[in-house]
Protein backbone atom coordinates (compact mmCIF):
# COMPACT_ATOMS: atom_id res chain seq x y z
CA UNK A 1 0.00 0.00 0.00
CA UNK A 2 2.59 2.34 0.72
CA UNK A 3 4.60 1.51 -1.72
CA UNK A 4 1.95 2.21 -4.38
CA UNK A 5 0.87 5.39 -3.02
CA UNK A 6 4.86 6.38 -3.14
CA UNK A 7 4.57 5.11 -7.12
CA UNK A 8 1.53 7.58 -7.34
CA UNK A 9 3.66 10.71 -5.95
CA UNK A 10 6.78 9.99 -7.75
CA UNK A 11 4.44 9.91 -11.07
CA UNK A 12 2.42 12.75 -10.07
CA UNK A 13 5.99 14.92 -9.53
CA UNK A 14 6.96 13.80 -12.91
CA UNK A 15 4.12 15.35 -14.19
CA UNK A 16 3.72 18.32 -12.21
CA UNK A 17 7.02 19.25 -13.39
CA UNK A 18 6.02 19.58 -16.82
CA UNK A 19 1.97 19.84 -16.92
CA UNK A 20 0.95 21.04 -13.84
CA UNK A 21 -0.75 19.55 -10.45
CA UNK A 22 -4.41 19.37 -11.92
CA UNK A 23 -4.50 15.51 -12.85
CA UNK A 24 -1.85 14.63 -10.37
CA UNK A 25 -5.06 13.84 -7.85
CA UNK A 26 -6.52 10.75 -10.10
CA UNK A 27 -3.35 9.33 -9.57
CA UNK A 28 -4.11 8.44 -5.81
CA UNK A 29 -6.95 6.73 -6.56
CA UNK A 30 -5.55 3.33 -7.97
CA UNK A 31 -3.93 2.50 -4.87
CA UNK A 32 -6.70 3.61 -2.60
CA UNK A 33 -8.84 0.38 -4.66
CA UNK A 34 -5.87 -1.79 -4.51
CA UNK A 35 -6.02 -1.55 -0.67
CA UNK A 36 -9.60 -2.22 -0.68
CA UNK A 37 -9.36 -5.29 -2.89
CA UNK A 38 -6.45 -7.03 -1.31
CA UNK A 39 -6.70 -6.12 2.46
CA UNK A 40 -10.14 -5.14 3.28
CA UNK A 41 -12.46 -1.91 4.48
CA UNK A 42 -9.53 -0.49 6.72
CA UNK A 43 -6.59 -0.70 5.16
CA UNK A 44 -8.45 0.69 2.35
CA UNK A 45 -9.79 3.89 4.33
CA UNK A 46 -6.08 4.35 5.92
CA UNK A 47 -4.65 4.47 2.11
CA UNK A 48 -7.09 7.28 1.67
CA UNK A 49 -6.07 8.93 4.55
CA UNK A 50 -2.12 8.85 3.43
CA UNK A 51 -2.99 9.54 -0.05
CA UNK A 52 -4.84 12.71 0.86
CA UNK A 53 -2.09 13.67 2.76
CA UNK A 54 0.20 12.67 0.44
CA UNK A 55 -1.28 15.10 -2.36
CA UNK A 56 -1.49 17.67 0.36
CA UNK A 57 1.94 17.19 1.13
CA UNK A 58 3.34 17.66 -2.26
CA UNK A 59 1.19 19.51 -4.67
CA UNK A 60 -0.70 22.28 -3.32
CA UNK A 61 0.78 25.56 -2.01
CA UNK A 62 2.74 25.81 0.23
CA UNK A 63 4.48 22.60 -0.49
CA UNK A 64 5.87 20.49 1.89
CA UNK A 65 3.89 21.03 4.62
CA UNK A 66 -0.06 20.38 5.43
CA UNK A 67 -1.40 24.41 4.50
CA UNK A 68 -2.98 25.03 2.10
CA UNK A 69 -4.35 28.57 1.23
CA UNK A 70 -6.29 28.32 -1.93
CA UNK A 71 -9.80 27.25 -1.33
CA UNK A 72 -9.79 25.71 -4.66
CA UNK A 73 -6.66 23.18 -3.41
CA UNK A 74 -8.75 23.08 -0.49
CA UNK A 75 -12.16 21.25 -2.15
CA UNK A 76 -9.38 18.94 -4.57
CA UNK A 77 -8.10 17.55 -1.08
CA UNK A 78 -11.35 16.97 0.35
CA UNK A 79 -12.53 15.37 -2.71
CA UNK A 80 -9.58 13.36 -2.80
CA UNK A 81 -10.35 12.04 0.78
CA UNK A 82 -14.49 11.83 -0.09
CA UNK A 83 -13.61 9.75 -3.54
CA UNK A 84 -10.93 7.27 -1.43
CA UNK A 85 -13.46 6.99 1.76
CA UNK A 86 -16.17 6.12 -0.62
CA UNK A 87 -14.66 3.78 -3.20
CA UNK A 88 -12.59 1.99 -0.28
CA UNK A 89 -15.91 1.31 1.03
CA UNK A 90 -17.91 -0.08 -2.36
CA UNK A 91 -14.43 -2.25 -3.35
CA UNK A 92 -14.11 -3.44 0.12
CA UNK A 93 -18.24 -4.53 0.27
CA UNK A 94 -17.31 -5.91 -3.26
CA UNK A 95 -14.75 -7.99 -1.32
CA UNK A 96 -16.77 -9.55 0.97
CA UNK A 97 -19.52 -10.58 -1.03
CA UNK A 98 -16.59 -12.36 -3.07
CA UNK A 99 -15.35 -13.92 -0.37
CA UNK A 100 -18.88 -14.50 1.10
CA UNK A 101 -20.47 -16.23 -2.49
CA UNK A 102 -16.72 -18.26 -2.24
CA UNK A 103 -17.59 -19.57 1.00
CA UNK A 104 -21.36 -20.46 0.45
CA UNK A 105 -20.14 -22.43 -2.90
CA UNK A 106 -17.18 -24.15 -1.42
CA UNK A 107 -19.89 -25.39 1.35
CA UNK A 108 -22.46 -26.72 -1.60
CA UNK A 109 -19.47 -28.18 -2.77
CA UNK A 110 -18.47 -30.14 0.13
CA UNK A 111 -22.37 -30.64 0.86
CA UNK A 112 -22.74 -32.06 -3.00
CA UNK A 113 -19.58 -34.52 -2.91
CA UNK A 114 -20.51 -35.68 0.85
CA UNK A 115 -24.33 -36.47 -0.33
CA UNK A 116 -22.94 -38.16 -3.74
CA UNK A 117 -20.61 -40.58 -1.68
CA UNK A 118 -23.81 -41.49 0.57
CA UNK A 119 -25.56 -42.49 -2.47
CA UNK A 120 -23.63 -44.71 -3.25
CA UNK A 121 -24.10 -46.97 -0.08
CA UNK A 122 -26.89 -49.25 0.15
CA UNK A 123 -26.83 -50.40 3.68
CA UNK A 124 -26.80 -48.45 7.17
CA UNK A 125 -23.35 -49.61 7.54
CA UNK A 126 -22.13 -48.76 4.63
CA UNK A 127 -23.36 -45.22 5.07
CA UNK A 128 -21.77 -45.07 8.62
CA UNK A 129 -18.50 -45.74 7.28
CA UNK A 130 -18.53 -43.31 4.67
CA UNK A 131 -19.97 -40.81 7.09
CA UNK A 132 -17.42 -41.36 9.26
CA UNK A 133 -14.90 -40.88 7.03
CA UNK A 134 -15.88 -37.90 5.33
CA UNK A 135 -16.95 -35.94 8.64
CA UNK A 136 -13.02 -36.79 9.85
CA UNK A 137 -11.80 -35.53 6.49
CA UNK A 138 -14.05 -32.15 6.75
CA UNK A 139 -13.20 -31.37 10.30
CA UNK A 140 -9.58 -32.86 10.73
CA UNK A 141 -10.89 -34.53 14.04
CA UNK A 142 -11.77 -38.25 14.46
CA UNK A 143 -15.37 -39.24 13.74
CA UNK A 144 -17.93 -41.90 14.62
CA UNK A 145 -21.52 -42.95 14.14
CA UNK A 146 -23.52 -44.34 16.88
CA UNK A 147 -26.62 -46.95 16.63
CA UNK A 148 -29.71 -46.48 18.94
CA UNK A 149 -30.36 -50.31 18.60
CA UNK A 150 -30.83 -52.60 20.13
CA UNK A 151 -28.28 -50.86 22.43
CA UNK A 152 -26.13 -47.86 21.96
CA UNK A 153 -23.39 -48.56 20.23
CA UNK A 154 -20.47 -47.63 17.44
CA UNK A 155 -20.67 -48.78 13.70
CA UNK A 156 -18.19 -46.75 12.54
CA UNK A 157 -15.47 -44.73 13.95
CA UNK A 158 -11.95 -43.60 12.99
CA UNK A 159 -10.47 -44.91 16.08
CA UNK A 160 -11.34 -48.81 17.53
CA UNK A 161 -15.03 -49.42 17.69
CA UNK A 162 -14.16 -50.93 21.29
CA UNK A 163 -12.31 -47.70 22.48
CA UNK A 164 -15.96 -46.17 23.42
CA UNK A 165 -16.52 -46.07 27.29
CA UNK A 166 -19.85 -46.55 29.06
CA UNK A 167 -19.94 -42.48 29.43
CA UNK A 168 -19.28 -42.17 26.00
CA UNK A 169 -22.23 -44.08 24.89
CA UNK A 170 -24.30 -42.81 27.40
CA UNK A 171 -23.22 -39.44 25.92
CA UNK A 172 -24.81 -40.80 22.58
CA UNK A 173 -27.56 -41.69 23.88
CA UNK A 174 -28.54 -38.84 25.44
CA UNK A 175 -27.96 -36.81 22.48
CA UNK A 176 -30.32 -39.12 20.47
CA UNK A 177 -33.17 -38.98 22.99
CA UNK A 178 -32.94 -34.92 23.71
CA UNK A 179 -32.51 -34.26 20.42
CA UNK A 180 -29.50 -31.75 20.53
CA UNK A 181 -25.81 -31.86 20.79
CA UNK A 182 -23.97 -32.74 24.08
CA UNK A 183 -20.23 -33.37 24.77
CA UNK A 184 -17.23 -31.88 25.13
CA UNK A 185 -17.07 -28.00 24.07
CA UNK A 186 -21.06 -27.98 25.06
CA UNK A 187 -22.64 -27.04 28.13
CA UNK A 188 -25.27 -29.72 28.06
CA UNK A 189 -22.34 -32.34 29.54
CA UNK A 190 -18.47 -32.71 29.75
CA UNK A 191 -18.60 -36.59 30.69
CA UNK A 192 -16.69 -37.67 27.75
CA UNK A 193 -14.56 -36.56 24.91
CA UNK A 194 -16.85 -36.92 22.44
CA UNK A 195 -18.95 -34.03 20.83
CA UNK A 196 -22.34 -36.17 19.69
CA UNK A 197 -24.86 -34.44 17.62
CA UNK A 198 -28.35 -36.27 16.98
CA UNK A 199 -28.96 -37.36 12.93
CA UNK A 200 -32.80 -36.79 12.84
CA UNK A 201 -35.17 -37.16 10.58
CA UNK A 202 -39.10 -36.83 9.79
CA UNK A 203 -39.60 -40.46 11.91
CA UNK A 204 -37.40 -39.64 14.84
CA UNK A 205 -33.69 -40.01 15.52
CA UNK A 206 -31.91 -42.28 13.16
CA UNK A 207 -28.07 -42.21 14.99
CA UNK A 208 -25.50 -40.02 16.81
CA UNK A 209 -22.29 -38.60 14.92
CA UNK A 210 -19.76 -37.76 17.27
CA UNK A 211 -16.53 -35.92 16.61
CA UNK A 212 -13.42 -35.48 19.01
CA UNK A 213 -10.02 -34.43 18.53
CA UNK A 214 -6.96 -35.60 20.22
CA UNK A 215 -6.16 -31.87 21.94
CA UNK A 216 -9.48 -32.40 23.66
CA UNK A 217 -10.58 -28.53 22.04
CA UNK A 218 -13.67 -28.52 20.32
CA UNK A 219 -13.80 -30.45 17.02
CA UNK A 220 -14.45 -27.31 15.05
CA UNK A 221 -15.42 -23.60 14.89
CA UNK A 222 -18.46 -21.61 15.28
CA UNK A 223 -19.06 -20.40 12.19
CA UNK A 224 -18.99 -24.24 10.90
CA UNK A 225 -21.72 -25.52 12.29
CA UNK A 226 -24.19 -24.59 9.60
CA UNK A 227 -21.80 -26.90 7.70
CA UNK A 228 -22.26 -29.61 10.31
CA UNK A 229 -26.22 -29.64 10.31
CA UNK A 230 -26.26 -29.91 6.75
CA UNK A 231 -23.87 -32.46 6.78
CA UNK A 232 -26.02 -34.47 8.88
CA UNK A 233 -28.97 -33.95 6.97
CA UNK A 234 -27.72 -35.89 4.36
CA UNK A 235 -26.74 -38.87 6.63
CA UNK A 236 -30.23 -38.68 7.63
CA UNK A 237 -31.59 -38.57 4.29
CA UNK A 238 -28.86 -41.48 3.53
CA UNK A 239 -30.01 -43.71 6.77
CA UNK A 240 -33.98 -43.21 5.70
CA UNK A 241 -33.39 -44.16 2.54
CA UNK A 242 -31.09 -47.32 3.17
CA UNK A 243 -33.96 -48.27 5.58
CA UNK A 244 -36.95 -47.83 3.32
CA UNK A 245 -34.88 -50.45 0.78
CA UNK A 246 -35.06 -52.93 3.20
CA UNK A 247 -38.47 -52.82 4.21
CA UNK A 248 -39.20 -52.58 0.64
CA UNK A 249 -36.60 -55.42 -0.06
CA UNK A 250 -38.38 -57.77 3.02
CA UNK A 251 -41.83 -57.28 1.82
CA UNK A 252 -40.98 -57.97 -2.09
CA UNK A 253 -39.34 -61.13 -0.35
CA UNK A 254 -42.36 -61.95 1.66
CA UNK A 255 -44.88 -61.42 -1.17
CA UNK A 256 -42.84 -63.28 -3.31
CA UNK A 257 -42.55 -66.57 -1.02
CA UNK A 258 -46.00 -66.56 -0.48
CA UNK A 259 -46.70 -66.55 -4.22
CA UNK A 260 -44.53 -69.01 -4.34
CA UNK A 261 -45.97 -71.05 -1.46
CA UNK A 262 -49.61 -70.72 -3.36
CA UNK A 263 -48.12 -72.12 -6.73
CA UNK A 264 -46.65 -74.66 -4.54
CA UNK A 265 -50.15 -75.88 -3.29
CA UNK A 266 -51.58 -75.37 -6.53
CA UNK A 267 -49.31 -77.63 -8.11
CA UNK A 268 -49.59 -80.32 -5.10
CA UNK A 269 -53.57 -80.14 -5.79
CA UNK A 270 -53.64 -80.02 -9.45
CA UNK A 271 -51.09 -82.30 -10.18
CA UNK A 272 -50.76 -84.64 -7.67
CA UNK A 273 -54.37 -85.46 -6.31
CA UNK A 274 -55.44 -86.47 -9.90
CA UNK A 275 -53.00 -89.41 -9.88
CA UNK A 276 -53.96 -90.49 -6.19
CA UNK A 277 -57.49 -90.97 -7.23
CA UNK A 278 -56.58 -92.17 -10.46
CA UNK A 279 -54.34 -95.11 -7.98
CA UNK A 280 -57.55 -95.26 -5.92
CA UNK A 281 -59.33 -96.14 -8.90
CA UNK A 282 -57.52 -98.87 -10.16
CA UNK A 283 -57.37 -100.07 -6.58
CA UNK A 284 -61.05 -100.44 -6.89
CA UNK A 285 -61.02 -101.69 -9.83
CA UNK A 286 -58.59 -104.70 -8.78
CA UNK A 287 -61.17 -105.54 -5.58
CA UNK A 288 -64.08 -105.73 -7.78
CA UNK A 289 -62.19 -107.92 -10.35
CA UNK A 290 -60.45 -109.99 -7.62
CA UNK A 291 -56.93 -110.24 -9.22
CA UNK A 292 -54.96 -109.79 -5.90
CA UNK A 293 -55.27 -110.45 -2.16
CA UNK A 294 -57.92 -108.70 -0.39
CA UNK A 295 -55.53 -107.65 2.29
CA UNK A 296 -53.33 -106.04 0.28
CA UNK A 297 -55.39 -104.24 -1.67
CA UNK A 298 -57.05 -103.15 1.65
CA UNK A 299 -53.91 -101.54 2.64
CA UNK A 300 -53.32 -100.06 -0.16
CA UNK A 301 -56.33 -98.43 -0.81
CA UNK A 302 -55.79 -97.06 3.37
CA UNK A 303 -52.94 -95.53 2.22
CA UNK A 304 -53.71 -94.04 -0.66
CA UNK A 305 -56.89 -92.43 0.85
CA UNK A 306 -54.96 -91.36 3.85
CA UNK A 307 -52.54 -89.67 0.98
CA UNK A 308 -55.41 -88.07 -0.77
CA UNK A 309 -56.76 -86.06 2.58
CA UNK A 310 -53.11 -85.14 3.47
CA UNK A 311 -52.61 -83.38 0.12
CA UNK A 312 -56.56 -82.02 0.10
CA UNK A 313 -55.68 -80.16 3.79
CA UNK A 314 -52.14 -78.38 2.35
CA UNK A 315 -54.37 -78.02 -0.90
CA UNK A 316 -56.85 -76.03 1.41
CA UNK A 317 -54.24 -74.50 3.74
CA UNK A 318 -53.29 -71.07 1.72
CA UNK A 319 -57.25 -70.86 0.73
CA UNK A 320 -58.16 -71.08 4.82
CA UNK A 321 -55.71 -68.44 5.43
CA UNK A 322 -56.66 -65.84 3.41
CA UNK A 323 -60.44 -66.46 3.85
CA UNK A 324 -60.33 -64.56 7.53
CA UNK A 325 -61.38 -61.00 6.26
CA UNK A 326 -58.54 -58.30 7.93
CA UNK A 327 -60.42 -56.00 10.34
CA UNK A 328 -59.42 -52.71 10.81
CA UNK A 329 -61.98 -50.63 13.28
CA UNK A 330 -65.37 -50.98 11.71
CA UNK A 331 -64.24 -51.90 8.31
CA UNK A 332 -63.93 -55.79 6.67
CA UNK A 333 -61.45 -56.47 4.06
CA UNK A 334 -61.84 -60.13 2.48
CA UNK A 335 -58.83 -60.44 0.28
CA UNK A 336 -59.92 -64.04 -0.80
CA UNK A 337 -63.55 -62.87 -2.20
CA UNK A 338 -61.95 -58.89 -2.92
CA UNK A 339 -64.99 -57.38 -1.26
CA UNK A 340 -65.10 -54.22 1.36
CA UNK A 341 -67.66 -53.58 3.83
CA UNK A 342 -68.04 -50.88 6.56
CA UNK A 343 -70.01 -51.32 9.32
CA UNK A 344 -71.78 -54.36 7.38
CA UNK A 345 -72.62 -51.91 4.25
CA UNK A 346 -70.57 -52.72 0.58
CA UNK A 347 -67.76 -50.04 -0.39
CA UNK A 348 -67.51 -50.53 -4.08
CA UNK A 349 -63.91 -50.06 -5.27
CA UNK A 350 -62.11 -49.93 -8.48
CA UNK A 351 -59.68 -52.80 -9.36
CA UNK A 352 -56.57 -50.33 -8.64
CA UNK A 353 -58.31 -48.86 -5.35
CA UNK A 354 -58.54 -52.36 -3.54
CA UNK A 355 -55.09 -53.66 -4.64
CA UNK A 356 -54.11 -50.60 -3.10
CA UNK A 357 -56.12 -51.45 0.35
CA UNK A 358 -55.19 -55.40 0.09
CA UNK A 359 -51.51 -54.67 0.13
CA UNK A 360 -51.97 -52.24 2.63
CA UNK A 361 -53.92 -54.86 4.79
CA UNK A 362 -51.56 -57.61 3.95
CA UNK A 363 -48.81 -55.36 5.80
CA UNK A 364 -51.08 -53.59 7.93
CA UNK A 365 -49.05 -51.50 10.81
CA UNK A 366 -45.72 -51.03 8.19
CA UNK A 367 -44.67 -48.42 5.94
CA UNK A 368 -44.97 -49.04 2.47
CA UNK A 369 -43.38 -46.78 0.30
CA UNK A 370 -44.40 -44.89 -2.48
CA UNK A 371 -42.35 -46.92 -5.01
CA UNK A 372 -42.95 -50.23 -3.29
CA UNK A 373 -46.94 -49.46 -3.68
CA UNK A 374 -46.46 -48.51 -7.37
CA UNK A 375 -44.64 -51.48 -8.40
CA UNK A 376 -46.84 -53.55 -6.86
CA UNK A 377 -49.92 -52.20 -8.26
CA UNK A 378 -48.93 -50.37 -11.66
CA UNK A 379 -46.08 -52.18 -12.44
CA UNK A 380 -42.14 -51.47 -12.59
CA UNK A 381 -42.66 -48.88 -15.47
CA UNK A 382 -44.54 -46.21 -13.03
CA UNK A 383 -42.63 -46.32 -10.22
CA UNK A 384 -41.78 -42.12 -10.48
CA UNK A 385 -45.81 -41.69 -10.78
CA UNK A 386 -46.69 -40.85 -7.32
CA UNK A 387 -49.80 -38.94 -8.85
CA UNK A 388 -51.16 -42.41 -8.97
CA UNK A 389 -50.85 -42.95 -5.64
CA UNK A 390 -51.94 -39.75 -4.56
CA UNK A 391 -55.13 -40.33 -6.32
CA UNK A 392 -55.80 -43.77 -5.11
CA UNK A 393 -55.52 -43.26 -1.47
CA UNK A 394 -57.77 -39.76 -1.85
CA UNK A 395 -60.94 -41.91 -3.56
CA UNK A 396 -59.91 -44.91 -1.05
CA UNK A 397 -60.03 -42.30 1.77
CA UNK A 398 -62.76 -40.50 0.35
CA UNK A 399 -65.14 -43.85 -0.07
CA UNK A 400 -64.43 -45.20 3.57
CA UNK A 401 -64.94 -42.10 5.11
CA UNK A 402 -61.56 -41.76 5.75
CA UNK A 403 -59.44 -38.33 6.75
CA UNK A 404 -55.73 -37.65 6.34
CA UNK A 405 -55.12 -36.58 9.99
CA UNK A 406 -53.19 -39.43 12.02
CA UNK A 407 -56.63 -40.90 13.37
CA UNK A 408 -57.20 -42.03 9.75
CA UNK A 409 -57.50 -45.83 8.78
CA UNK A 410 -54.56 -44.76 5.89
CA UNK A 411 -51.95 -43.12 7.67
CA UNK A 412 -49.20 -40.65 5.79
CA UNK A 413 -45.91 -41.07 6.50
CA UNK A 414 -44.54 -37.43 4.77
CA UNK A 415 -42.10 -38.30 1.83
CA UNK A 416 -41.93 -42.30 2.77
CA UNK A 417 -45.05 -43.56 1.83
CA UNK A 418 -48.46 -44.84 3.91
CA UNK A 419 -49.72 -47.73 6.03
CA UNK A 420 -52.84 -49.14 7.41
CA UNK A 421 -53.26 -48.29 11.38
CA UNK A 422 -52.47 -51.16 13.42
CA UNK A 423 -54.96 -53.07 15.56
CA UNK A 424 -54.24 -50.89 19.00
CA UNK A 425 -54.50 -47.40 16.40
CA UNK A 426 -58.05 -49.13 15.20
CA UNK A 427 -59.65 -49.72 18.50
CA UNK A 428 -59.79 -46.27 18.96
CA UNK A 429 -61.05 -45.84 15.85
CA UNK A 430 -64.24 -47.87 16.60
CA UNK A 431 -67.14 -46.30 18.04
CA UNK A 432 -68.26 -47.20 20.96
């Protein structure tokens, strides 16, 4: 800075030598905006300052000293010091929205890279690891992730998953029940070395991240824990998601062996019982003609009637089980005959509605989501069509008298998907 206002007066004498001091004042202005955009508001408004002096110094009568006696000099310096207060100040803002718009896209940035590594994981501990990682790379502090369940404990931490002590966990614990941070550089508790912060989402606390460094100072500034939060958001999103798979996974599995287990039974009763009574038959046929021993013809024909009721009762097993119409308060669902009553009174729904309610009542009290429900009922192809869905459960809600409030028979789960209430949720449904 004060090299460049020293520039500015050796040019400016140059030029006063030979054309006179009336331009010599632009001159100052350069390294008044040089200040600003290198070393901030300040340094910028104490190059104005020298500058002004500087001119004041040099160029206006009498020189070398700080007079001045024409009015005319007088206004030039004032200007001088008005132009450099005033540009120091814009440059300097300039500055700090630079620096400001820097931060905020270095932050998406790490927020964008840390999300894309999470989707790549397809299982809680997968996501912990990466978590774990990336939160240790971000903060330059170890890093772990703590499970609620069955009991508190680490799934992934930079240091040995058995270095955690019983206050450490309890620490965790706490953090996922309250809700908000406790540890080590926060006044909520000081029992361990850990900093744990909750990862929450729309159902309730998913985990505990906890971050520590080896000083024992807080694992990071102020000013980062916007970064943190949203961080953490994204193991959230990351932990719902991995867990929605699964339940989708298990109940694809479930529907699946019991589609299996029907064309099991079907084929046991179609293909088998035909032959026994075919062997029955010719049994009887044998007795009447008398062309073998009574006895064992007896015995045979015990057997082979004692085969034929065995494979009748697992012919009739799958059909007895899904005879028993679900009940759900006041309302009947018969998935065998695909009828709907309320209160003893028919609900007539379309083909799509009542798939809709059957697979509902076939998991009643679980989450289905949103893609699960349209793959199971539109097909693979309209899995992104959640209109569909939307539509469905507003006529099925609509017809049984339903409301979208969590007293309803179809309960919302926001951005998962919905489920049917469970028996204790329908008792209170029921009047009484």
């Amino acid at each position: 800075m004060l090299a460049l206002i020293g520039l500015a007066t050796l040019i400016g004498l140059a030029i006063a030598a030979r054309w006179g001091t009336s331009s010599v004042v632009l001159l100052y202005v350069p390294p008044v905006l040089a200040a600003a955009a290198l070393a901030g508001r300040w340094l910028a408004l104490l190059a104005a300052m020298l500058a002004t002096l500087a001119f004041n110094f040099f160029f206006t009568e009498p020189t070398y000293t700080l007079l001045i006696r024409n009015p005319g000099d007088a206004v030039t310096v004032a200007m001088l010091l008005l132009v450099g207060l005033v540009t120091s100040h814009l440059v300097a803002s300039l500055r700090v929205q630079a620096e400001l718009a820097a931060f905020h896209a270095s932050r998406n940035a790490t927020i964008a890279g840390f999300a894309r590594r999470l989707l790549s994981c397809s299982n809680e501990a997968a996501i912990a690891e990466v978590a774990t990682r990336e939160l240790a790379r971000i903060f330059a502090c170890h890093a772990c992730v703590v499970s609620p369940a069955p009991e508190p404990h680490a799934i992934a931490a930079t240091v040995g998953l058995d270095g955690f002590s019983a206050g450490d966990l309890a620490a965790a614990a706490q953090a996922m029940e309250s809700g908000a941070a406790i540890g080590r550089g926060v006044a909520r508790g000081s029992l361990t070395d850990w900093q744990f912060h909750p990862v929450r989402a729309a159902a309730g606390t998913l985990a505990a991240a906890g971050l520590a460094r080896e000083d024992g100072a807080p694992p990071f500034a102020a000013d980062r824990a916007a970064l943190l939060e949203n961080l953490l958001d994204q193991v959230a999103l990351a932990l719902g998601r991995a867990r929605l798979e699964s339940v989708g996974r298990e109940n694809i599995v479930l529907r699946e062996r019991d589609d299996m287990r029907s064309a099991l039974l079907g084929s046991i009763g179609n293909d088998i019982r035909p032959r026994l009574h075919a062997i029955a038959a010719g049994l009887r046929k044998l007795q009447r003609a008398g062309q073998a021993e009574a006895e064992t013809l007896h015995a045979m024909a015990g057997e082979t009637a004692r085969l034929t009721g065995f494979i009748d009762n697992l012919a009739d097993l799958d059909l007895a089980q899904v005879q028993d119409p679900v009940i759900v308060g006041d309302l009947a669902i018969d998935l065998y005959r695909r009828t709907v009553s309320k209160r003893g009174a028919a609900v007539h729904l379309t083909p799509k509605e009542f798939t809709v309610l059957a697979e509902l009542a076939r998991n009643r009290g679980r989450v289905l989501g949103h893609r699960y429900l349209l793959r199971a009922v539109w097909g693979p192809a309209h899995e992104d069509h959640v209109d569909y869905l939307r539509v469905a459960i507003s006529a099925l809600r609509r017809k049984l008298g339903d409301s979208a409030d969590d007293a309803g028979l179809i309960v919302n789960e926001p951005a998962v998907g919905y489920r049917l209430t469970g028996s204790e949720e329908a008792s209170r449904l029921t009047p009484r």
